[in-house]
PDB file of N, CA and C in Angstrom:
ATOM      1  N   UNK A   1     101.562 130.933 122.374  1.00  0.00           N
ATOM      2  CA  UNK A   1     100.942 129.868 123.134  1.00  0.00           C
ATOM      3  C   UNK A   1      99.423 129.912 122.969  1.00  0.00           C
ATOM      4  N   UNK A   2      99.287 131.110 123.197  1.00  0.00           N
ATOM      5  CA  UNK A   2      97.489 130.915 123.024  1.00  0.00           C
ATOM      6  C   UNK A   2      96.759 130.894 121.443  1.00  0.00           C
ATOM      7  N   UNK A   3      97.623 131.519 120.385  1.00  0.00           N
ATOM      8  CA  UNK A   3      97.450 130.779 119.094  1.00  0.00           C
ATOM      9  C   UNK A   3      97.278 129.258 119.015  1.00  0.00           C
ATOM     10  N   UNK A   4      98.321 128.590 119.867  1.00  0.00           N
ATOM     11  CA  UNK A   4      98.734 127.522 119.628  1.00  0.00           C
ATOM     12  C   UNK A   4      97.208 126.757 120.291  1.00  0.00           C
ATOM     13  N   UNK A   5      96.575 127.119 121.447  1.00  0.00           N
ATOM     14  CA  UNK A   5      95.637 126.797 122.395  1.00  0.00           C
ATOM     15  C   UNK A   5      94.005 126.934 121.169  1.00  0.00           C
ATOM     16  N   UNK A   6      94.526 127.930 120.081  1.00  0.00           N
ATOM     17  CA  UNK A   6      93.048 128.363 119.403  1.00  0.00           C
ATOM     18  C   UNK A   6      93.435 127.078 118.606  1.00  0.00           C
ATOM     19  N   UNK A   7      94.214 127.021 117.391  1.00  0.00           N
ATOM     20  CA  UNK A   7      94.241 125.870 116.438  1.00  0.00           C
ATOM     21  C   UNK A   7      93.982 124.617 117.377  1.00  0.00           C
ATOM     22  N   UNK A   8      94.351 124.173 118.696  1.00  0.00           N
ATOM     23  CA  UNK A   8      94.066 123.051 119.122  1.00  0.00           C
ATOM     24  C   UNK A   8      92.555 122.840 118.981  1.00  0.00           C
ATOM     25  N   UNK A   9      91.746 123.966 119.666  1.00  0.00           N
ATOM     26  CA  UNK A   9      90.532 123.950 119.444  1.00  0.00           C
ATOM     27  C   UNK A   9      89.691 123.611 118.529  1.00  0.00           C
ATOM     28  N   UNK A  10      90.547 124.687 117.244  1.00  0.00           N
ATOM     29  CA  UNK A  10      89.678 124.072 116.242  1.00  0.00           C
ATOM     30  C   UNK A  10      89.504 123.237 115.609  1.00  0.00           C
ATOM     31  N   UNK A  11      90.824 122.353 115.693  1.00  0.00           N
ATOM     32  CA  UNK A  11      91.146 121.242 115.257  1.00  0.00           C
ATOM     33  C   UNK A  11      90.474 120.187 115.674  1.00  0.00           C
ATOM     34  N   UNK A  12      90.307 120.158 117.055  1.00  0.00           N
ATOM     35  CA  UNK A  12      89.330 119.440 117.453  1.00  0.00           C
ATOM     36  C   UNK A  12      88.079 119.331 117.472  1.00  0.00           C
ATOM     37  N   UNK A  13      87.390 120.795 117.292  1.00  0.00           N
ATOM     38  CA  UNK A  13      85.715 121.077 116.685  1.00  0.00           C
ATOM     39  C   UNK A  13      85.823 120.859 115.012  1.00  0.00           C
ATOM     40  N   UNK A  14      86.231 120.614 114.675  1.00  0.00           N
ATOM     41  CA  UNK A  14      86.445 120.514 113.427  1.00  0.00           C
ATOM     42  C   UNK A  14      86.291 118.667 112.713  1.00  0.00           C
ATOM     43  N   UNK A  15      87.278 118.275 113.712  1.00  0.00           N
ATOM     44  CA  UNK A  15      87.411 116.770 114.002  1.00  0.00           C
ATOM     45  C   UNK A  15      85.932 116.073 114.303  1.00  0.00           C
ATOM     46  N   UNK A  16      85.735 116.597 115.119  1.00  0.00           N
ATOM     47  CA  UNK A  16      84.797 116.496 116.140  1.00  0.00           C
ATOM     48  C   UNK A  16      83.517 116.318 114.572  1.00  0.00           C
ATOM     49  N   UNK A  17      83.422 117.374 114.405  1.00  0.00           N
ATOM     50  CA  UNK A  17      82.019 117.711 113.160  1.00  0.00           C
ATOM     51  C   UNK A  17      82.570 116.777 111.977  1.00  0.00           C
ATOM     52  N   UNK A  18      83.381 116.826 111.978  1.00  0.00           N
ATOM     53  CA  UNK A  18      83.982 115.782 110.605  1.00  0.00           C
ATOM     54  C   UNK A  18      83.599 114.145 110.816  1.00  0.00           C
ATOM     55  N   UNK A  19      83.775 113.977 111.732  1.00  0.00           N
ATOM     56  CA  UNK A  19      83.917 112.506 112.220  1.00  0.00           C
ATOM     57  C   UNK A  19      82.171 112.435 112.419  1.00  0.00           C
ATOM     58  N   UNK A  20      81.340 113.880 113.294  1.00  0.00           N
ATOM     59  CA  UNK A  20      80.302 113.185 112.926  1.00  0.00           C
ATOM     60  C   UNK A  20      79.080 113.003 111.524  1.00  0.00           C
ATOM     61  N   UNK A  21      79.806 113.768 110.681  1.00  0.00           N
ATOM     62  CA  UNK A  21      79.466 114.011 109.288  1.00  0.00           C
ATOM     63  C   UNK A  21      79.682 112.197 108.654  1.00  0.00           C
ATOM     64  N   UNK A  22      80.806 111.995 108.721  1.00  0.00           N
ATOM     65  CA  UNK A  22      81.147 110.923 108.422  1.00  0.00           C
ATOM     66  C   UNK A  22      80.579 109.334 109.038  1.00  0.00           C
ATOM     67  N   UNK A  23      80.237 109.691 110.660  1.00  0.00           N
ATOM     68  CA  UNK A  23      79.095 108.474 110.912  1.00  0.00           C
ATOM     69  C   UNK A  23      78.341 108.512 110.564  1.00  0.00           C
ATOM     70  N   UNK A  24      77.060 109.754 110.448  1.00  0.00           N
ATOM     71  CA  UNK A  24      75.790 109.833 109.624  1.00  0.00           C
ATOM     72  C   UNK A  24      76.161 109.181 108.394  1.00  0.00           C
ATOM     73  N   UNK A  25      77.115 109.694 107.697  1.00  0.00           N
ATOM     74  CA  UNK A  25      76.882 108.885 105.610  1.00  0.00           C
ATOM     75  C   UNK A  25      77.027 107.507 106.411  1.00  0.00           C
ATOM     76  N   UNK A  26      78.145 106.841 107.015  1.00  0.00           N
ATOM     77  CA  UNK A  26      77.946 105.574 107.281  1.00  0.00           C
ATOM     78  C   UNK A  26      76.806 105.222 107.623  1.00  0.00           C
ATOM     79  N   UNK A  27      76.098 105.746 108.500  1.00  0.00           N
ATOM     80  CA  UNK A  27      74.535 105.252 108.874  1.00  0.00           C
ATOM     81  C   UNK A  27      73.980 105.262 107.791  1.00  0.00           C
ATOM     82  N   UNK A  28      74.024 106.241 106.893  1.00  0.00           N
ATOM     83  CA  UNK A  28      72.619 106.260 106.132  1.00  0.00           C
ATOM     84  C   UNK A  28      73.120 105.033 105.101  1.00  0.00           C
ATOM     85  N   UNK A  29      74.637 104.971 104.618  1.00  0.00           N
ATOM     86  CA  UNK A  29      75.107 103.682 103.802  1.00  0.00           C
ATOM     87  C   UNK A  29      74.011 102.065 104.243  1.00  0.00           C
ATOM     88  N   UNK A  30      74.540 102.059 105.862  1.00  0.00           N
ATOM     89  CA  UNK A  30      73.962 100.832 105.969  1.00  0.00           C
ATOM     90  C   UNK A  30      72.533 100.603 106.288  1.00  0.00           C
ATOM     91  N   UNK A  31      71.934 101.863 106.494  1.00  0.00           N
ATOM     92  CA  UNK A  31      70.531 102.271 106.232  1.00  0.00           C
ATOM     93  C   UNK A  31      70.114 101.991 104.785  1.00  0.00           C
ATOM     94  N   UNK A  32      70.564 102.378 103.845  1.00  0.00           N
ATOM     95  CA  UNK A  32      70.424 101.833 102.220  1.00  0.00           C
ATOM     96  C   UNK A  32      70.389 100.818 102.058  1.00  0.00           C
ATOM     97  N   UNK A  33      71.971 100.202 102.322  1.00  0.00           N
ATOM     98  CA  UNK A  33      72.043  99.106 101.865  1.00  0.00           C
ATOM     99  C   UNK A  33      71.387  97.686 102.802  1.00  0.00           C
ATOM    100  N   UNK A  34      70.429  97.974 103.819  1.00  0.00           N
ATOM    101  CA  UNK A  34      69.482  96.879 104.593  1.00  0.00           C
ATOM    102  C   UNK A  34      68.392  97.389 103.517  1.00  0.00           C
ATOM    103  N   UNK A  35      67.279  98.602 103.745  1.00  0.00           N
ATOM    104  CA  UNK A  35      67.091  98.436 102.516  1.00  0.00           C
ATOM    105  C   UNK A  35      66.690  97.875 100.888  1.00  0.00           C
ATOM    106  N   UNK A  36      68.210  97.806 100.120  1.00  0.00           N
ATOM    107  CA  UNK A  36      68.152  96.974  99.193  1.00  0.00           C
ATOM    108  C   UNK A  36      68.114  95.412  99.314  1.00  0.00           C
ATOM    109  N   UNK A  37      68.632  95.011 100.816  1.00  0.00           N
ATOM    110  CA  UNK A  37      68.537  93.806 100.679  1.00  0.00           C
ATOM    111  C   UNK A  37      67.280  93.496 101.218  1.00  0.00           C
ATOM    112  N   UNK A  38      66.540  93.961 101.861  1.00  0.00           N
ATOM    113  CA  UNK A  38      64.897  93.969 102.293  1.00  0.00           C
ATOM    114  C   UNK A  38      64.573  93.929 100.334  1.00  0.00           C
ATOM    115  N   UNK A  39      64.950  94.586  99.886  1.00  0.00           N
ATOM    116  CA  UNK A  39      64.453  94.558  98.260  1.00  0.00           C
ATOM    117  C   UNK A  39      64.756  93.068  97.474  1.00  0.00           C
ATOM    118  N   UNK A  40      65.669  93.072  98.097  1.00  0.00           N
ATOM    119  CA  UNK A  40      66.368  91.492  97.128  1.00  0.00           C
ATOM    120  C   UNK A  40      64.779  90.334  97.839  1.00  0.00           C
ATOM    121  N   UNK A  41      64.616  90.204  98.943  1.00  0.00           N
ATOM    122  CA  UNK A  41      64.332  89.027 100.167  1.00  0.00           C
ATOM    123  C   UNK A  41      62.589  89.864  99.145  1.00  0.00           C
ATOM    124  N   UNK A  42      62.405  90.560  99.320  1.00  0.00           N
ATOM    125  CA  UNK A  42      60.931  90.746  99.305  1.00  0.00           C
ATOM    126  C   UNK A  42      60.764  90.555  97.340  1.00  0.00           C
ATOM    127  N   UNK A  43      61.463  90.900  96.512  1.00  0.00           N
ATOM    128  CA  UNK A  43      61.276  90.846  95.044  1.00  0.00           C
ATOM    129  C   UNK A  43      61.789  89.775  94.622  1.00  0.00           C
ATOM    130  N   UNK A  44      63.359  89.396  94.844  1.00  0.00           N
ATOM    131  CA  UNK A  44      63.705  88.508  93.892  1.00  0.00           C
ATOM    132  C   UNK A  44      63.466  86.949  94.573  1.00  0.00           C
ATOM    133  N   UNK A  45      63.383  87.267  95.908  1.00  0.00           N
ATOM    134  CA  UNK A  45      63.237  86.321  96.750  1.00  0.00           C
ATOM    135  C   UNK A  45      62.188  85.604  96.233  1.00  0.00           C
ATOM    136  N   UNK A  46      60.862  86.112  95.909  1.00  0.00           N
ATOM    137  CA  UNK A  46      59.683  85.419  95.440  1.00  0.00           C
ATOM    138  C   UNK A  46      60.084  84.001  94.833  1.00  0.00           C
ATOM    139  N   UNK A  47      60.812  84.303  93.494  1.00  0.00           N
ATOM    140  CA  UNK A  47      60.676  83.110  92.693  1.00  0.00           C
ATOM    141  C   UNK A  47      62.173  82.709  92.830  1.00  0.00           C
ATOM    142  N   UNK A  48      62.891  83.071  93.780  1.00  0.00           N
ATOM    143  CA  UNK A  48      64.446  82.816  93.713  1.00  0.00           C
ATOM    144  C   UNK A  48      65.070  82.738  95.271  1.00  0.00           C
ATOM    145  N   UNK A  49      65.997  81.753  95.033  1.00  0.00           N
ATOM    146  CA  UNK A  49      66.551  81.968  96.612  1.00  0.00           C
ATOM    147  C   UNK A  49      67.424  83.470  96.349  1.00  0.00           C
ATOM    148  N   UNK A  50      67.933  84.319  97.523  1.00  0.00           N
ATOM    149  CA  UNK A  50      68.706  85.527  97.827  1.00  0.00           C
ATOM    150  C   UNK A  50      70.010  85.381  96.903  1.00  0.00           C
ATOM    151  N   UNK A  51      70.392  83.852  97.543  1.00  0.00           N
ATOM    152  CA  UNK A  51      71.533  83.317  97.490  1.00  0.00           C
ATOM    153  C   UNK A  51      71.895  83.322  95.838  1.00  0.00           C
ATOM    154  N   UNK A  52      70.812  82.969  95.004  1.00  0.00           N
ATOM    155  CA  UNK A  52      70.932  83.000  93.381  1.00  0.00           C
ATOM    156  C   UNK A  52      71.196  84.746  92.984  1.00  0.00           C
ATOM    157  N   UNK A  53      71.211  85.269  94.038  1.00  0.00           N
ATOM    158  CA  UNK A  53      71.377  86.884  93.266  1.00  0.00           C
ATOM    159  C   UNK A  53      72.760  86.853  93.877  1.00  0.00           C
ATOM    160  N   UNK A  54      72.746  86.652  94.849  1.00  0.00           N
ATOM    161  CA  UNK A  54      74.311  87.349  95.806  1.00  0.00           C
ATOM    162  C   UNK A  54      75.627  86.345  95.294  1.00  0.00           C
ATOM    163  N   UNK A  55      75.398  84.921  94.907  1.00  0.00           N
ATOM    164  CA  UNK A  55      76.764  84.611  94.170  1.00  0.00           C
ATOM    165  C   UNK A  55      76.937  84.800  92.921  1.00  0.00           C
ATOM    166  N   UNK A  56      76.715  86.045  92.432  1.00  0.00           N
ATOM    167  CA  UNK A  56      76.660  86.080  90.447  1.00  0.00           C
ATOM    168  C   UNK A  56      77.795  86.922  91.236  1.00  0.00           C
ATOM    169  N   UNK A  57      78.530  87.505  90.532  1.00  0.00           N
ATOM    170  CA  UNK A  57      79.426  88.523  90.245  1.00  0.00           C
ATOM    171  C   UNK A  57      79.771  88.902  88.715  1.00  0.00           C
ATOM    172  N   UNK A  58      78.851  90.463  88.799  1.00  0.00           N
ATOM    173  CA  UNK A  58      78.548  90.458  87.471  1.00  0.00           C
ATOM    174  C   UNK A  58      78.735  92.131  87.217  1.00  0.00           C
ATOM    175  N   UNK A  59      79.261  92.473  85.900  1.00  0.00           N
ATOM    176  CA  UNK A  59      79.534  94.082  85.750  1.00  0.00           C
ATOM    177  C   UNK A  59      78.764  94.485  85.855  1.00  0.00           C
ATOM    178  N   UNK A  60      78.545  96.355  85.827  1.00  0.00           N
ATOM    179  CA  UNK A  60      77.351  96.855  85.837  1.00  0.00           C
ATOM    180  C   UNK A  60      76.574  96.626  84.179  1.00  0.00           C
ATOM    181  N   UNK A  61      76.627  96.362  83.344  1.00  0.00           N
ATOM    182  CA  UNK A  61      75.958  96.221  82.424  1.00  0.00           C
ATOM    183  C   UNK A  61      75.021  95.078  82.628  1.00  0.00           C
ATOM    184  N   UNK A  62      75.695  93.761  82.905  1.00  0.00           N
ATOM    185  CA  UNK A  62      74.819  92.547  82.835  1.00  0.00           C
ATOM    186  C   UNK A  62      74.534  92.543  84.132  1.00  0.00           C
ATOM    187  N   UNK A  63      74.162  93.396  85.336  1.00  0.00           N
ATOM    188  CA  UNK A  63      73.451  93.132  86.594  1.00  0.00           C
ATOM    189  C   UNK A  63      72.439  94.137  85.734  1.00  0.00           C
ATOM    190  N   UNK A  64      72.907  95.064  84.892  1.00  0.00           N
ATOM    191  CA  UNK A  64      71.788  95.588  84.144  1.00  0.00           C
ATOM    192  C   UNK A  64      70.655  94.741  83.467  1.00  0.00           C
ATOM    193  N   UNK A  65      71.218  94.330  82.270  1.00  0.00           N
ATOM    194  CA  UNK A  65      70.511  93.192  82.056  1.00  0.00           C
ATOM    195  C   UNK A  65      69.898  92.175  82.097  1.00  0.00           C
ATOM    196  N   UNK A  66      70.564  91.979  83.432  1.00  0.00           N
ATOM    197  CA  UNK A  66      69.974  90.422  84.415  1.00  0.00           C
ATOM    198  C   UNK A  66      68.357  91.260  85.253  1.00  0.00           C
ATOM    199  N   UNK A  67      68.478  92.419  85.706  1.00  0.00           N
ATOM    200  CA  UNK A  67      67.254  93.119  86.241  1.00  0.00           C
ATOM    201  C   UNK A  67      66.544  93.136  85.550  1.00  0.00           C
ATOM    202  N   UNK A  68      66.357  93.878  84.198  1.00  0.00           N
ATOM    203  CA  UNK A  68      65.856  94.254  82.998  1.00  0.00           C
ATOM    204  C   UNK A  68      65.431  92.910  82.489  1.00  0.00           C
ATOM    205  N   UNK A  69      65.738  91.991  82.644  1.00  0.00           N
ATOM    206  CA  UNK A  69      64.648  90.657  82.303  1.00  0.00           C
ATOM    207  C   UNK A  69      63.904  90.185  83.324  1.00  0.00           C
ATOM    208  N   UNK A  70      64.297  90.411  84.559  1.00  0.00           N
ATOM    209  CA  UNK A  70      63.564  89.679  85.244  1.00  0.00           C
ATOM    210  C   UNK A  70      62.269  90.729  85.856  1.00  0.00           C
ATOM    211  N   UNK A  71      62.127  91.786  84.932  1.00  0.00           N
ATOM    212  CA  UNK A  71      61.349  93.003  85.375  1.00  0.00           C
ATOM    213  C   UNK A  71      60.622  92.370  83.823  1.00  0.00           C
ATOM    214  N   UNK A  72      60.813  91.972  83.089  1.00  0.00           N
ATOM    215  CA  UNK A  72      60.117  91.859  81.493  1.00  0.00           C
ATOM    216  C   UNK A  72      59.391  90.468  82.172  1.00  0.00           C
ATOM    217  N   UNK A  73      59.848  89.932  83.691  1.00  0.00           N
ATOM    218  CA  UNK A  73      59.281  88.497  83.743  1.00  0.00           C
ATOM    219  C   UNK A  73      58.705  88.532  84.620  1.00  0.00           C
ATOM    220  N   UNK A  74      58.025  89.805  85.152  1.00  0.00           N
ATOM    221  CA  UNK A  74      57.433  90.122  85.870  1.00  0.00           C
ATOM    222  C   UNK A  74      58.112  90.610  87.192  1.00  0.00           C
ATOM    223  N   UNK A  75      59.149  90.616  87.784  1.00  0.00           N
ATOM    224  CA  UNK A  75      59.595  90.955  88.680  1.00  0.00           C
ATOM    225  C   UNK A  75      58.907  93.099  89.018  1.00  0.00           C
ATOM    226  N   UNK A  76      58.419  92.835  90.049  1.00  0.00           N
ATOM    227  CA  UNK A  76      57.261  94.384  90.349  1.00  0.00           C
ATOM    228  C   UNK A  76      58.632  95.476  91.249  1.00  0.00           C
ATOM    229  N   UNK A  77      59.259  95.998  89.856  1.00  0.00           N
ATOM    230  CA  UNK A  77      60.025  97.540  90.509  1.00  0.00           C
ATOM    231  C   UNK A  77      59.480  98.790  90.445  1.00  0.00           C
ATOM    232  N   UNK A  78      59.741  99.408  90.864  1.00  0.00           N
ATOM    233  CA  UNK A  78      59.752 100.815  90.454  1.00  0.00           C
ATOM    234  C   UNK A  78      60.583 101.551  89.550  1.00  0.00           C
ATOM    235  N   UNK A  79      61.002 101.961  89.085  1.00  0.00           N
ATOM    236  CA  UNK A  79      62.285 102.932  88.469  1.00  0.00           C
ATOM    237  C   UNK A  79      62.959 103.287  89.539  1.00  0.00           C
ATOM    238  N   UNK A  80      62.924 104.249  90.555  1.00  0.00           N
ATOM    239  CA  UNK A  80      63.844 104.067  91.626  1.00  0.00           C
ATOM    240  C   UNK A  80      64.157 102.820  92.311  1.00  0.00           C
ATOM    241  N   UNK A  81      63.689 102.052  92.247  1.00  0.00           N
ATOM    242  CA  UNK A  81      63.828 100.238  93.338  1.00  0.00           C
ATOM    243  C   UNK A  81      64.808  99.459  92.496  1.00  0.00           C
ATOM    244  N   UNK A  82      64.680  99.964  90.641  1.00  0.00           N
ATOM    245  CA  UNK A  82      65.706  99.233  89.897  1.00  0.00           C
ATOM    246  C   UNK A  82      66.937 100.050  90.289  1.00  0.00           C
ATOM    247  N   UNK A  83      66.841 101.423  89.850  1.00  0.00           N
ATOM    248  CA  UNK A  83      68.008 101.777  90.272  1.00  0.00           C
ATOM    249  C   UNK A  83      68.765 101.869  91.448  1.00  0.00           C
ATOM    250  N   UNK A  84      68.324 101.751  92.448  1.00  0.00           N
ATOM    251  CA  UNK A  84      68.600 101.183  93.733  1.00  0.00           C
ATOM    252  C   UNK A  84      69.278 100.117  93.457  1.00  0.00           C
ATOM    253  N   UNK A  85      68.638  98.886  93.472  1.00  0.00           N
ATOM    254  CA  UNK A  85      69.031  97.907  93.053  1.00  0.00           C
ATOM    255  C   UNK A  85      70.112  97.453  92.494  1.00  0.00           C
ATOM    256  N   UNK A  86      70.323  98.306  91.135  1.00  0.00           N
ATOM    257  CA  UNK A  86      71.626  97.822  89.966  1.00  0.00           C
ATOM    258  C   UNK A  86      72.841  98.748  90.893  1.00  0.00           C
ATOM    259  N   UNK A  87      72.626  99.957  91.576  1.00  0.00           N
ATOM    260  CA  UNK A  87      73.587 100.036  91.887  1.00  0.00           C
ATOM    261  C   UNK A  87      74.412  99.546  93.177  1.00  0.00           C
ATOM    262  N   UNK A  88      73.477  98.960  93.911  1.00  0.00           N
ATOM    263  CA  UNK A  88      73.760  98.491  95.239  1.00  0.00           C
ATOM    264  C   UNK A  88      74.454  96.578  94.653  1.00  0.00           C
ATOM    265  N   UNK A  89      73.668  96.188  93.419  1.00  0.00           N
ATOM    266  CA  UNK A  89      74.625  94.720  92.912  1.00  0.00           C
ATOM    267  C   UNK A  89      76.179  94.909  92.557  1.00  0.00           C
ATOM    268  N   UNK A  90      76.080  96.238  91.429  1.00  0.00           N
ATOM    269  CA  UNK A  90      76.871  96.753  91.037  1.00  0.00           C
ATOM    270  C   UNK A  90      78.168  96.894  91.963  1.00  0.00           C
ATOM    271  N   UNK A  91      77.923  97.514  92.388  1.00  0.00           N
ATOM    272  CA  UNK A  91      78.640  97.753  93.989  1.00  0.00           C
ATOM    273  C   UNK A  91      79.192  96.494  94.561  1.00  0.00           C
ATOM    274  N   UNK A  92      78.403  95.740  95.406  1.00  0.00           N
ATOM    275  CA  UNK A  92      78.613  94.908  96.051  1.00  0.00           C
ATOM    276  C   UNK A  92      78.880  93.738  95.728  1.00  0.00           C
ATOM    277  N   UNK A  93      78.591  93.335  94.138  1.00  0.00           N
ATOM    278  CA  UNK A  93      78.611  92.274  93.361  1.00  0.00           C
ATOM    279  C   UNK A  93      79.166  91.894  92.424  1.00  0.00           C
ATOM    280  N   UNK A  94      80.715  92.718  91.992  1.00  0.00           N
ATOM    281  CA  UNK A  94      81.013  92.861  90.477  1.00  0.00           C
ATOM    282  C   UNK A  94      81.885  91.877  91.016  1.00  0.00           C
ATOM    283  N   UNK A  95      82.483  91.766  89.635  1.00  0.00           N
ATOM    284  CA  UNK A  95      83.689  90.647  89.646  1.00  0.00           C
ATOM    285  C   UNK A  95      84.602  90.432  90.290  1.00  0.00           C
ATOM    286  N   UNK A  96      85.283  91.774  91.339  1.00  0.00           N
ATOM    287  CA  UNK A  96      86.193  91.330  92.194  1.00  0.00           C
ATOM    288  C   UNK A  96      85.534  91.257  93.472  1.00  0.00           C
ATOM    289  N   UNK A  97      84.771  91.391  93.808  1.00  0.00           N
ATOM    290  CA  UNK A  97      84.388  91.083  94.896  1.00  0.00           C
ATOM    291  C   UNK A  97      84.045  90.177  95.236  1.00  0.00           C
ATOM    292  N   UNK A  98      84.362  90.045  96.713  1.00  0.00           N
ATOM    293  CA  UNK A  98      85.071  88.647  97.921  1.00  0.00           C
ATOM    294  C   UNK A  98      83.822  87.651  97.509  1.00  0.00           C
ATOM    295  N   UNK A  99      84.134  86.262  98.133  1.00  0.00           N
ATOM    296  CA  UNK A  99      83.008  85.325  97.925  1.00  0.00           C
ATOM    297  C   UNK A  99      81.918  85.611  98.908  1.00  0.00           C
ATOM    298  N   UNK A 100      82.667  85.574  99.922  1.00  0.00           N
ATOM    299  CA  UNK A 100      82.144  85.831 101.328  1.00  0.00           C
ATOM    300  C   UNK A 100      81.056  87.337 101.855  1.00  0.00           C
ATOM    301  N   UNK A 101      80.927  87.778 100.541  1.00  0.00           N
ATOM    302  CA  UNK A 101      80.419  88.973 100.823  1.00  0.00           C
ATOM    303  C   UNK A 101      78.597  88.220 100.201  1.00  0.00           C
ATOM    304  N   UNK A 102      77.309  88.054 101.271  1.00  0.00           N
ATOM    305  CA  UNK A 102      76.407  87.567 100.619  1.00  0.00           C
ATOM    306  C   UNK A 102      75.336  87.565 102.539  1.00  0.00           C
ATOM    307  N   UNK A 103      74.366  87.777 102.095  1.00  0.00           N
ATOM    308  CA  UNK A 103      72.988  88.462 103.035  1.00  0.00           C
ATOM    309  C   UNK A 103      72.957  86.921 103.966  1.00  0.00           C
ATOM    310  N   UNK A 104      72.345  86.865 105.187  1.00  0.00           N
ATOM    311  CA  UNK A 104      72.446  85.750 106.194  1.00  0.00           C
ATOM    312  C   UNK A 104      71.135  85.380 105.773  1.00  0.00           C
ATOM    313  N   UNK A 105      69.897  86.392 105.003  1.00  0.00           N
ATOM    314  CA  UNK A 105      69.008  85.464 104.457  1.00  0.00           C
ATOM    315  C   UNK A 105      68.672  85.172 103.454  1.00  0.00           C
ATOM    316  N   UNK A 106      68.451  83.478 103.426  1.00  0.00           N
ATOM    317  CA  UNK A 106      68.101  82.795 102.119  1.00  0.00           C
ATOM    318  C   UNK A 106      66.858  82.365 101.964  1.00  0.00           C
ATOM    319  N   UNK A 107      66.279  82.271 100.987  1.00  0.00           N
ATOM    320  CA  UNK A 107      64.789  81.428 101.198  1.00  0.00           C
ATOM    321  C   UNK A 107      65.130  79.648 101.058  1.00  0.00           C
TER     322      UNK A 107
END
């Protein structure tokens, strides 16, 4: 019985630390990914509505490529802000993903 009383315990401190391991990455996820879209609204936003980035659905190569010109067209990244960037489109933007998935701001 009191074996039985220790595994309850730990199971539950365990739980307990797991679950809050697992809200932090969620926080810091949607901590990122506001973020990149603060990146989209403040860079691409300039000469583009949001909306022209968020309905492409595009592999990671040509969200590659689509950055990579618009950085040759002046678009002002960093090397980390691109890669940020391609992978957060990448992600959120490839070909199967929903229509409905796209930022509440547009210019």
């Amino acid at each position: 019985m009191r074996r039985l009383l220790i595994e309850m315990v730990v199971v539950s401190v365990l739980s307990g630390l797991f679950g809050a391991i697992a809200s932090r990455a969620a926080a810091q996820d949607v901590s990122r990914d506001q973020e990149v879209m603060q990146l989209i609204a403040n860079r691409c936003g300039i000469c583009h509505s949001t909306d022209l980035v968020t309905q492409q659905r595009l592999d990671r190569s040509r969200w590659t490529a689509t950055v990579d010109k618009m950085i040759r067209w002046g678009a002002l990244l960093s090397p980390e802000e691109r890669t940020a960037l391609m992978n957060y489109l990448a992600t959120q933007y490839h070909p199967q993903a929903p229509v409905d998935v796209k930022p509440s701001n547009t210019k």
